[in-house]
PDB file of N, CA and C in Angstrom:
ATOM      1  N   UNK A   1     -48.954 -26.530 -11.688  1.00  0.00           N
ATOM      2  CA  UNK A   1     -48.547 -25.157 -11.463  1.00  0.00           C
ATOM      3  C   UNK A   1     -47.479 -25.084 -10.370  1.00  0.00           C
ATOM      4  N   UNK A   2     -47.662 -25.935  -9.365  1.00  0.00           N
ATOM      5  CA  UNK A   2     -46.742 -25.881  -8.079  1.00  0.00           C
ATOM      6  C   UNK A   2     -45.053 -26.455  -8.547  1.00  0.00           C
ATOM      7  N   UNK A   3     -45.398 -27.514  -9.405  1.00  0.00           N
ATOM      8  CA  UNK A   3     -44.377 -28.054  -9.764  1.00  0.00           C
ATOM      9  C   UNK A   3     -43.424 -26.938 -10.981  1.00  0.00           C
ATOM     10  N   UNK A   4     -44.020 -26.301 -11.988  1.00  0.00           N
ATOM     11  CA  UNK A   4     -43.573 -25.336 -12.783  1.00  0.00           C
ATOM     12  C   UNK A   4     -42.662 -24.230 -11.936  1.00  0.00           C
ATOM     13  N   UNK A   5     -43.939 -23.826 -10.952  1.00  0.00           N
ATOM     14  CA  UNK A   5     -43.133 -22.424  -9.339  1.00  0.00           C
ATOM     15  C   UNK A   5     -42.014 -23.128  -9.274  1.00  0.00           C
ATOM     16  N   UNK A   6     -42.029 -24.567  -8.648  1.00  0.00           N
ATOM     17  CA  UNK A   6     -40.818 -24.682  -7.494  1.00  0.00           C
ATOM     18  C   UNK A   6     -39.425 -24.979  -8.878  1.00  0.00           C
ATOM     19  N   UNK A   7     -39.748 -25.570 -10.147  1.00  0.00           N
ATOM     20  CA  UNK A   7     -38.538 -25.685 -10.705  1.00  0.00           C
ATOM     21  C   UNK A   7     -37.861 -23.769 -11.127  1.00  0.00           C
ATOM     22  N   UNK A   8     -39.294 -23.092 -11.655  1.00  0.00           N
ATOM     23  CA  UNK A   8     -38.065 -21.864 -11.782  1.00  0.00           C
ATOM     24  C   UNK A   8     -37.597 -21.091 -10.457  1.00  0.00           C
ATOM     25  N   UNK A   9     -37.878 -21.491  -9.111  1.00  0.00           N
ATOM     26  CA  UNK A   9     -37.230 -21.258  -7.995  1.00  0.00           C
ATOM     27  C   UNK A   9     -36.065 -21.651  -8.268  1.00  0.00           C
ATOM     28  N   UNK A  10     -35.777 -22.762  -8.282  1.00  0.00           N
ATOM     29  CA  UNK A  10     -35.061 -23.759  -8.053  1.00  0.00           C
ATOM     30  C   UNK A  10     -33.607 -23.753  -8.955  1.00  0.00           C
ATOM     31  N   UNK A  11     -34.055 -23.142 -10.470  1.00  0.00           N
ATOM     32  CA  UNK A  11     -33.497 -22.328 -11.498  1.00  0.00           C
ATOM     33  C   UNK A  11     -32.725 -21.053 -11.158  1.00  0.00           C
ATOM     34  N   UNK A  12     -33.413 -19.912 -10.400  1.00  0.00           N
ATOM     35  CA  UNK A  12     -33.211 -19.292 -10.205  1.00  0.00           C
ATOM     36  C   UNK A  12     -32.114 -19.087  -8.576  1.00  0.00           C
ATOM     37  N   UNK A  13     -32.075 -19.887  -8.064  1.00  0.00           N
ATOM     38  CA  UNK A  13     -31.202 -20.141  -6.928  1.00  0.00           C
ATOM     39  C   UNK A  13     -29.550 -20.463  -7.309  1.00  0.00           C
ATOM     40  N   UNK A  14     -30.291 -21.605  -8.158  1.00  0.00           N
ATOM     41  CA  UNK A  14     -28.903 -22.182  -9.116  1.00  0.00           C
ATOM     42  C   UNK A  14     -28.054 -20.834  -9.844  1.00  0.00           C
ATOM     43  N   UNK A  15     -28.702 -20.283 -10.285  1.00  0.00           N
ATOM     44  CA  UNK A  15     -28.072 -19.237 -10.954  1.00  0.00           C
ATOM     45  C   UNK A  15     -27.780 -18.078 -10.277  1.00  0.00           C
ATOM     46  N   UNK A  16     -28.393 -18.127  -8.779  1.00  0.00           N
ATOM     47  CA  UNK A  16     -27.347 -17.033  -8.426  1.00  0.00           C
ATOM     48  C   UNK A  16     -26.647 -17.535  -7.240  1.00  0.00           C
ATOM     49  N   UNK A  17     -26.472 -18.413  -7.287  1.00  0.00           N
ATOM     50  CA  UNK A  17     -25.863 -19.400  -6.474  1.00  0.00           C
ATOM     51  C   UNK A  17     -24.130 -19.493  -7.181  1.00  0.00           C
ATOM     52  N   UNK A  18     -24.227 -19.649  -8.774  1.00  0.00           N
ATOM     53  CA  UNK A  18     -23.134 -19.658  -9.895  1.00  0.00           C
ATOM     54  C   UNK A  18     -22.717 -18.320  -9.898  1.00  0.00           C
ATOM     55  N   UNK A  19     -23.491 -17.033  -9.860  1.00  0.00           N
ATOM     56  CA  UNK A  19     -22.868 -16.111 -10.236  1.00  0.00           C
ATOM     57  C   UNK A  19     -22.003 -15.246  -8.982  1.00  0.00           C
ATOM     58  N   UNK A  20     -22.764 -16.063  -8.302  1.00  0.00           N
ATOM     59  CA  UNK A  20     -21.918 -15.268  -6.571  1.00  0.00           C
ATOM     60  C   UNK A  20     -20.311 -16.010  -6.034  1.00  0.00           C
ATOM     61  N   UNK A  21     -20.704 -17.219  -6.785  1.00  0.00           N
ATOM     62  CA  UNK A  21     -19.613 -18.071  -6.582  1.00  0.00           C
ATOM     63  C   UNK A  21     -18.314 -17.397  -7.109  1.00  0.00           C
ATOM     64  N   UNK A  22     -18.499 -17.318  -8.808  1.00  0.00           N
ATOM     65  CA  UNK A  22     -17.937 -16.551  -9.703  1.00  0.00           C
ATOM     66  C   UNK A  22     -17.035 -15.094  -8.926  1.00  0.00           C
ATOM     67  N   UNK A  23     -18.305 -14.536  -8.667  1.00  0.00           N
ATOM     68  CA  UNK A  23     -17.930 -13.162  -8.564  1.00  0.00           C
ATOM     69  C   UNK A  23     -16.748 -12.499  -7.437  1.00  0.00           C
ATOM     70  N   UNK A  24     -16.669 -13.398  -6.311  1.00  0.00           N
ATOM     71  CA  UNK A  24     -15.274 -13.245  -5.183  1.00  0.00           C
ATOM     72  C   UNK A  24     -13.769 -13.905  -5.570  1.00  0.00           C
ATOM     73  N   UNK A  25     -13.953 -14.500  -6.971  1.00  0.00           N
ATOM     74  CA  UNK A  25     -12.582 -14.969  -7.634  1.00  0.00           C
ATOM     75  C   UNK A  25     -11.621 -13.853  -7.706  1.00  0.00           C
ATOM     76  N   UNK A  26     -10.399 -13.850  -7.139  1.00  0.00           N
ATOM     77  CA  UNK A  26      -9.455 -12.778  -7.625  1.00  0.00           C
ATOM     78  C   UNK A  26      -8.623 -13.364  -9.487  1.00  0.00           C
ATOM     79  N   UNK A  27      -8.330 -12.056  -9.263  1.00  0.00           N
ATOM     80  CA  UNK A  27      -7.657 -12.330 -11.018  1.00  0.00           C
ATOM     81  C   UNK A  27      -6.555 -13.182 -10.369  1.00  0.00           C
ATOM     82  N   UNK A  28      -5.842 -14.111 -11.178  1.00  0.00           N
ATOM     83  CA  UNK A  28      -4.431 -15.178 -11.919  1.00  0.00           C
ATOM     84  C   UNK A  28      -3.353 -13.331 -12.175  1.00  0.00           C
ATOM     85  N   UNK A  29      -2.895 -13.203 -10.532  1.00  0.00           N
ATOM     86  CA  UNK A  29      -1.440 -12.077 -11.058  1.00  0.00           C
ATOM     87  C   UNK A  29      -1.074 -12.285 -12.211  1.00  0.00           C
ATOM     88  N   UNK A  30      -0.837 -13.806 -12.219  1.00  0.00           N
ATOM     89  CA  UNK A  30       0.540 -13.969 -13.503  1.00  0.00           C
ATOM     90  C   UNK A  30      -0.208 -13.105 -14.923  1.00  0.00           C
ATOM     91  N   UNK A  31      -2.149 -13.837 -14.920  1.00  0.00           N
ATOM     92  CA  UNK A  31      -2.785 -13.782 -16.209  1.00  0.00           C
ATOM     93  C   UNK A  31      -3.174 -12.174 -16.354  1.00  0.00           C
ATOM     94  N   UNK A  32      -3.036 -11.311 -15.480  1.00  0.00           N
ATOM     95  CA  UNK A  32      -2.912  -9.959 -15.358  1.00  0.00           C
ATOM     96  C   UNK A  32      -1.710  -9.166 -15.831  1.00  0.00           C
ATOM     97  N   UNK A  33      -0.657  -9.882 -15.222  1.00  0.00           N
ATOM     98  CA  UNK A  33       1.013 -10.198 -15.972  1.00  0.00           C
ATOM     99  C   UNK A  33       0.975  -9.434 -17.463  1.00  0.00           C
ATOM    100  N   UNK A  34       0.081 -10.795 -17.824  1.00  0.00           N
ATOM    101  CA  UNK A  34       0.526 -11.406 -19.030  1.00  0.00           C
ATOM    102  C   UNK A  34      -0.231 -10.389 -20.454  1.00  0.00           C
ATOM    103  N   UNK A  35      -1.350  -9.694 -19.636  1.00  0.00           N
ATOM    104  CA  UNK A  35      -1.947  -9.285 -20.182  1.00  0.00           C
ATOM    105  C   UNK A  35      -1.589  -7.771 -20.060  1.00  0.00           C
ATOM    106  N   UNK A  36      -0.508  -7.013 -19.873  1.00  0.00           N
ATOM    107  CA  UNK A  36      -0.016  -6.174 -19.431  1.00  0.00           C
ATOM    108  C   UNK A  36       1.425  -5.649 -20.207  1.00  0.00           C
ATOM    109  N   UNK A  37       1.682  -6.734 -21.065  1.00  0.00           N
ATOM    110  CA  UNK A  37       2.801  -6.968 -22.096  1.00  0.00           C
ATOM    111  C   UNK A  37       2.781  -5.760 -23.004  1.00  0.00           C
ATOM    112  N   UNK A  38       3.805  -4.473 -22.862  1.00  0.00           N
ATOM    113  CA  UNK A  38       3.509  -3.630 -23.767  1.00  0.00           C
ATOM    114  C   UNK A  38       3.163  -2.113 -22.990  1.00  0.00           C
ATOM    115  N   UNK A  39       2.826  -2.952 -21.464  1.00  0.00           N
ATOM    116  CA  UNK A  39       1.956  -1.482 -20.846  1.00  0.00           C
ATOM    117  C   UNK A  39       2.840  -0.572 -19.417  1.00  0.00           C
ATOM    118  N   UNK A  40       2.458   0.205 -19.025  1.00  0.00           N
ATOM    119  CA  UNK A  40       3.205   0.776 -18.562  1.00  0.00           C
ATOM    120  C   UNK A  40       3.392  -0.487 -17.101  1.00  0.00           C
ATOM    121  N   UNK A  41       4.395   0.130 -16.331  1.00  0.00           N
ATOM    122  CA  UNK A  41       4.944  -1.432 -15.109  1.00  0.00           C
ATOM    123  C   UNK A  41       4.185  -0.663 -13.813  1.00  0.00           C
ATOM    124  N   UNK A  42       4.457   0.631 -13.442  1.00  0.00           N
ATOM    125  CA  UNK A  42       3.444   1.789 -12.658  1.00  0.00           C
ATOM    126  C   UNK A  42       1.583   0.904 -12.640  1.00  0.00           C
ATOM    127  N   UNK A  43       1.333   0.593 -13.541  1.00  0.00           N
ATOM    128  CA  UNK A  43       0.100   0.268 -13.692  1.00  0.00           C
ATOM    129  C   UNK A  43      -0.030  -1.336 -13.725  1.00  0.00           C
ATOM    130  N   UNK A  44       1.263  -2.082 -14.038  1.00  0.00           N
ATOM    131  CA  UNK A  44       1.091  -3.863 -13.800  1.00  0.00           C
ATOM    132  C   UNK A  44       1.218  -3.656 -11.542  1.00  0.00           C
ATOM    133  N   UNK A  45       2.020  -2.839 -11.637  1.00  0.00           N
ATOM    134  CA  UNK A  45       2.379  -2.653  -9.960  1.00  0.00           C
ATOM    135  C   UNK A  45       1.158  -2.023  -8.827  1.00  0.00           C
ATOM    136  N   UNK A  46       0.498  -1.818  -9.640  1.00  0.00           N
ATOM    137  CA  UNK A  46      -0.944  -1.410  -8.918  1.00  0.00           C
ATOM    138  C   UNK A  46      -1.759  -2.218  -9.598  1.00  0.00           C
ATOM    139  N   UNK A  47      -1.968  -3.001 -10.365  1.00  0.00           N
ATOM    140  CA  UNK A  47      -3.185  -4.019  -9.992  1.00  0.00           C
ATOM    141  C   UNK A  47      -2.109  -5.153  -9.374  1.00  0.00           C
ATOM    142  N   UNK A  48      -0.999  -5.481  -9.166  1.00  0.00           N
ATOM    143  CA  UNK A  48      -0.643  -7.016  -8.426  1.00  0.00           C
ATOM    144  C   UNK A  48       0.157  -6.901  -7.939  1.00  0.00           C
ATOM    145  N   UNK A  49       0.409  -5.375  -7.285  1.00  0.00           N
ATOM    146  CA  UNK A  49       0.939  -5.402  -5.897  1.00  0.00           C
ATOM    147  C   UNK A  49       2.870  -5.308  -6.407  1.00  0.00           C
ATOM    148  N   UNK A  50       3.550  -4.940  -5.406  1.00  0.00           N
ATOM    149  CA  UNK A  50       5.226  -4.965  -5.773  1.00  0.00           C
ATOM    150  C   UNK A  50       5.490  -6.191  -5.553  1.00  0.00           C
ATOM    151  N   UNK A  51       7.205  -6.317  -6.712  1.00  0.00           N
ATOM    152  CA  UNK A  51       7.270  -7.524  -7.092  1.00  0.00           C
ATOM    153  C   UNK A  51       8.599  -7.914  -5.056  1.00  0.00           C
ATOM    154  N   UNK A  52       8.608  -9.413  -5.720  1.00  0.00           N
ATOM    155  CA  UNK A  52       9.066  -9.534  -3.660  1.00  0.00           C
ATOM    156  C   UNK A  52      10.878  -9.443  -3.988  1.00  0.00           C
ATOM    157  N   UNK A  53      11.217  -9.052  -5.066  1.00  0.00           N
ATOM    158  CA  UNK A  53      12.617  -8.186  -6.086  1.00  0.00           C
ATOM    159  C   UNK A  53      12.517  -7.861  -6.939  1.00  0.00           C
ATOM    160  N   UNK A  54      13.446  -7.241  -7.439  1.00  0.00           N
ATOM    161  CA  UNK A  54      13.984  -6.701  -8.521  1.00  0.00           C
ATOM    162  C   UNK A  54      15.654  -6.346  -8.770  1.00  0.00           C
ATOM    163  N   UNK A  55      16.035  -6.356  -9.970  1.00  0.00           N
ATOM    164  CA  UNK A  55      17.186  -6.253 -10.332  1.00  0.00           C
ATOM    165  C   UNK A  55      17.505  -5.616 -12.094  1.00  0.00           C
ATOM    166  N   UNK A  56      18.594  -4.695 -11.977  1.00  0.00           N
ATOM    167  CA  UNK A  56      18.425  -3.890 -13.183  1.00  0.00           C
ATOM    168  C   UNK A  56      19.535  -3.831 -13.378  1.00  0.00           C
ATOM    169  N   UNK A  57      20.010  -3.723 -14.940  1.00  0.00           N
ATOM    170  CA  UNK A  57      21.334  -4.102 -15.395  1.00  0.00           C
ATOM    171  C   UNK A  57      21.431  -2.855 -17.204  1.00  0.00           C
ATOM    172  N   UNK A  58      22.066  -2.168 -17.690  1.00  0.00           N
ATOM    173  CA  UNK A  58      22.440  -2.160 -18.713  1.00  0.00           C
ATOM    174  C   UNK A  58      22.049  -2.895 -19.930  1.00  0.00           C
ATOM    175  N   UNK A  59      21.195  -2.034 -20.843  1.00  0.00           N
ATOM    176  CA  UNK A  59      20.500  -2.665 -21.802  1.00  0.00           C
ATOM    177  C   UNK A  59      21.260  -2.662 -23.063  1.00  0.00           C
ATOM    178  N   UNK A  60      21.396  -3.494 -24.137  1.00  0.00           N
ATOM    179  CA  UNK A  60      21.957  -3.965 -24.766  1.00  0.00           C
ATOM    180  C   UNK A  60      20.817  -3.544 -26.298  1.00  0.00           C
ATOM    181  N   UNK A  61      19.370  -3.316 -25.946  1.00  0.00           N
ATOM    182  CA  UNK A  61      18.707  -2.755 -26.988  1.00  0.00           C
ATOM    183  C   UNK A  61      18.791  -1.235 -27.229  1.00  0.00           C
ATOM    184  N   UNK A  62      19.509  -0.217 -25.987  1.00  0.00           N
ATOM    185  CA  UNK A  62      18.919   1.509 -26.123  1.00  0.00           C
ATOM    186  C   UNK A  62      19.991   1.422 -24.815  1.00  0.00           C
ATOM    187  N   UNK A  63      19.681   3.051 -24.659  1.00  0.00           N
ATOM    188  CA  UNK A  63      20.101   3.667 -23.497  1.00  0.00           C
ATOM    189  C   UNK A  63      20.008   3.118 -22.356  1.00  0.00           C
ATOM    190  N   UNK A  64      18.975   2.602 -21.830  1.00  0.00           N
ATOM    191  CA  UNK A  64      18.254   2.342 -20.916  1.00  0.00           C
ATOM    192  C   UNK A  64      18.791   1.313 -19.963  1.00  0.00           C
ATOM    193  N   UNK A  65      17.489   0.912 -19.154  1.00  0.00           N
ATOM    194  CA  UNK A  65      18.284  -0.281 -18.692  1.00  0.00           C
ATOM    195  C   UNK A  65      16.947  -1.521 -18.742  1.00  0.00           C
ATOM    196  N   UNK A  66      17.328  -2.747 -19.094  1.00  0.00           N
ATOM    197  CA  UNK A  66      16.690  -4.305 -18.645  1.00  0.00           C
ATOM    198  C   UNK A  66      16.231  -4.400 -17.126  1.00  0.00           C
ATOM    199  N   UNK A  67      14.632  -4.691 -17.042  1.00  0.00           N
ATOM    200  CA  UNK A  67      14.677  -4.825 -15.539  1.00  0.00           C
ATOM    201  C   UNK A  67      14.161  -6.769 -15.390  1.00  0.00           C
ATOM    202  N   UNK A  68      13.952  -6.962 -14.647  1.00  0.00           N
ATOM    203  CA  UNK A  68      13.313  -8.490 -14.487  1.00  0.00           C
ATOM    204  C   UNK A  68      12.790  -8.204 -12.566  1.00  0.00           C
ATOM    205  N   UNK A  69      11.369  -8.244 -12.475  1.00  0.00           N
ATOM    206  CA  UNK A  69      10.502  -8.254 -11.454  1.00  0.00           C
ATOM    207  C   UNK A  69      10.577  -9.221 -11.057  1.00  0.00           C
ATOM    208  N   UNK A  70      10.540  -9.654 -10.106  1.00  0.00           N
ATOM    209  CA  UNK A  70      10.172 -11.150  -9.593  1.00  0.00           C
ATOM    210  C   UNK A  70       9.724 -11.576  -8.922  1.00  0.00           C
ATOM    211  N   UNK A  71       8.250 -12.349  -9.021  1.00  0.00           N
ATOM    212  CA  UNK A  71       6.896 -12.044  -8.338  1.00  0.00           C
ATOM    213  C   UNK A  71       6.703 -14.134  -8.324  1.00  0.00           C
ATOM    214  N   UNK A  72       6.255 -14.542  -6.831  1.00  0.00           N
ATOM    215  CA  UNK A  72       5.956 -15.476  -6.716  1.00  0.00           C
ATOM    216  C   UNK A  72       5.462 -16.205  -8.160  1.00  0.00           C
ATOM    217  N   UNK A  73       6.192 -17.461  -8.497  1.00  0.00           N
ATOM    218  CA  UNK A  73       5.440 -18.278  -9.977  1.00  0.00           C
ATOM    219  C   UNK A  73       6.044 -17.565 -11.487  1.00  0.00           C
ATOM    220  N   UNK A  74       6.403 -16.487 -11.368  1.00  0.00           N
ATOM    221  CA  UNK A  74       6.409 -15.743 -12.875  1.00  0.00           C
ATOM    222  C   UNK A  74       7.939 -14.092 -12.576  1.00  0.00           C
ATOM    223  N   UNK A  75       8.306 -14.053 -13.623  1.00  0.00           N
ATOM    224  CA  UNK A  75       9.133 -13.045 -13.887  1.00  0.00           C
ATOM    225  C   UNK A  75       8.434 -12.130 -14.694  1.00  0.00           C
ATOM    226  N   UNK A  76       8.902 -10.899 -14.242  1.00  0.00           N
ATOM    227  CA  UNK A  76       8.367  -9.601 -15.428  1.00  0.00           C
ATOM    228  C   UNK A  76       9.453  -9.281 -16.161  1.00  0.00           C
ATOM    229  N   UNK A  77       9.587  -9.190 -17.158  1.00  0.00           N
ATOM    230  CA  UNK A  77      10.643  -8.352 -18.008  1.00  0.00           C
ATOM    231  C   UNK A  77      10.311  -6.965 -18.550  1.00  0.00           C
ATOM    232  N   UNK A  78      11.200  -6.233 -18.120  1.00  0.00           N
ATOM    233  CA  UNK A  78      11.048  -4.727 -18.242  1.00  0.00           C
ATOM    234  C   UNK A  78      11.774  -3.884 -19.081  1.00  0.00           C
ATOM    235  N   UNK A  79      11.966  -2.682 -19.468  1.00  0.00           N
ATOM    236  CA  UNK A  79      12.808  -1.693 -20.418  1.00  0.00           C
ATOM    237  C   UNK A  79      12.608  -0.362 -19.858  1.00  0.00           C
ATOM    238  N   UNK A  80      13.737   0.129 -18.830  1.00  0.00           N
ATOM    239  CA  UNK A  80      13.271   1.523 -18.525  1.00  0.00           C
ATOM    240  C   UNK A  80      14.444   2.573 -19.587  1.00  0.00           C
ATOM    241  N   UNK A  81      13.645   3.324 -20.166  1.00  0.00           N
ATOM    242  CA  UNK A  81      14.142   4.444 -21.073  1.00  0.00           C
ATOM    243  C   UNK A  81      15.079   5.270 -20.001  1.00  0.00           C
ATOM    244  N   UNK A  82      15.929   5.800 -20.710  1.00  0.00           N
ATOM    245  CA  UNK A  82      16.865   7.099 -20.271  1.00  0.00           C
ATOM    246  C   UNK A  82      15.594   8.074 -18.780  1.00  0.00           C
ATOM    247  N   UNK A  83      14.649   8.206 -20.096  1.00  0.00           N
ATOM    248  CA  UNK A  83      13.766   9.667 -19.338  1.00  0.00           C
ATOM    249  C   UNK A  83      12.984   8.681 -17.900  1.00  0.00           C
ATOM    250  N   UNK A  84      12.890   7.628 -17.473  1.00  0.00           N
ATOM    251  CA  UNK A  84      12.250   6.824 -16.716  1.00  0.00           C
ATOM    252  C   UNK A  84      11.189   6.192 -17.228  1.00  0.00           C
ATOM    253  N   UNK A  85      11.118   6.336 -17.885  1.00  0.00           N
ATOM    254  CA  UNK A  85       9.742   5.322 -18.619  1.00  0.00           C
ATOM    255  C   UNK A  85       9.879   3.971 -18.725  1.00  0.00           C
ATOM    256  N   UNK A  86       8.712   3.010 -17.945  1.00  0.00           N
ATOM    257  CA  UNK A  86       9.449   1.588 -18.040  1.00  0.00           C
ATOM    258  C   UNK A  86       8.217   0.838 -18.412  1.00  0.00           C
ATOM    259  N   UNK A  87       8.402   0.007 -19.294  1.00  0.00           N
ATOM    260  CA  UNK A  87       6.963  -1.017 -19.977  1.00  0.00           C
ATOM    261  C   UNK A  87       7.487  -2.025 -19.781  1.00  0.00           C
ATOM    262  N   UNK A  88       6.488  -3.284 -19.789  1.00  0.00           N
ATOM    263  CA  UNK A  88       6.446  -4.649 -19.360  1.00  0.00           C
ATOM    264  C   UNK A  88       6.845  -5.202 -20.870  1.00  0.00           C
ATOM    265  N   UNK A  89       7.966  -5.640 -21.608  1.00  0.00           N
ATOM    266  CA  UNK A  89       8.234  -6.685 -22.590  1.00  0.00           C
ATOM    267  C   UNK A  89       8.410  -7.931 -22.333  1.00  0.00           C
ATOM    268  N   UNK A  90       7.882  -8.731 -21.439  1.00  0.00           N
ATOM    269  CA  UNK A  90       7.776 -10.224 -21.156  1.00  0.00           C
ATOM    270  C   UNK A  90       7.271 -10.834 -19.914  1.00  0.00           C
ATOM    271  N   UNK A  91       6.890 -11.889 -20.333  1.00  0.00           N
ATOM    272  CA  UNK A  91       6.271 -12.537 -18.557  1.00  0.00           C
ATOM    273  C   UNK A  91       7.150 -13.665 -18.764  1.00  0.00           C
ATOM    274  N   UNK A  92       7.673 -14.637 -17.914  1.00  0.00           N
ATOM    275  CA  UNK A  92       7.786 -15.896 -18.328  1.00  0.00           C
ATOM    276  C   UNK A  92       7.444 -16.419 -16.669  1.00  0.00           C
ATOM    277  N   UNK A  93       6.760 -17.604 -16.722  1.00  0.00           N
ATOM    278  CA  UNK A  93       6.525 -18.255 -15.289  1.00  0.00           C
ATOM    279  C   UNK A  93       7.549 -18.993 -15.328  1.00  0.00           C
ATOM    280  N   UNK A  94       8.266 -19.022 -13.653  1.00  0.00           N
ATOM    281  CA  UNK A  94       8.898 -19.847 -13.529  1.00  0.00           C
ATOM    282  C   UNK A  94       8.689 -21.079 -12.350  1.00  0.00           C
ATOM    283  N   UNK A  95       9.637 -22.005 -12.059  1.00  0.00           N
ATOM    284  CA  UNK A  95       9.007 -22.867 -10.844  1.00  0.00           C
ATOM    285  C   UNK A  95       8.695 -22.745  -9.959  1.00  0.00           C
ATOM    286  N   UNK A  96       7.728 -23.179  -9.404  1.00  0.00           N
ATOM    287  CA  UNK A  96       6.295 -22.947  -8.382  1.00  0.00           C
ATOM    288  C   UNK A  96       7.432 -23.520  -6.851  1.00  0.00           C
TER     289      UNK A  96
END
């Protein structure tokens, strides 16, 4: 019986021992990035913070203009409309 107690102690330590570990991980910016493809940039810029530049040029698809963020490890590629509206169309990482 003592031996049965101390292994599901012992079980049970382990496992929240794993899940606490787990749980203070911050998200991968880039994999937040990446997953953001499509969505507004207002909302990639509040979960991972402003990019450390930016630069905007005349778009060649619309009115608008091409942006490219540029955030430690990775680039954002952007599309801001005439009216200001700007969504994330690309991540690409670059050298570390």
């Amino acid at each position: 019986m003592k031996k049965r107690l101390l292994a599901l102690t012992l079980a049970l330590v382990l496992a929240c021992a794993l899940l606490t570990g787990c749980a203070g991980r911050k998200a991968d910016p880039y994999e937040t990035a990446v997953s953001m493809i499509d969505g507004d940039v207002q909302s990639l810029i509040d979960a991972i913070g402003e990019p450390n530049d930016s630069q905007y040029a005349s778009s060649c698809l619309g009115d608008g203009e091409d942006g490219e963020l540029y955030y430690d490890g990775f680039t954002v590629y952007t599309y801001r409309d005439v009216d200001g509206a700007e969504s994330v169309y690309d991540v690409m990482q670059t050298g570390k």
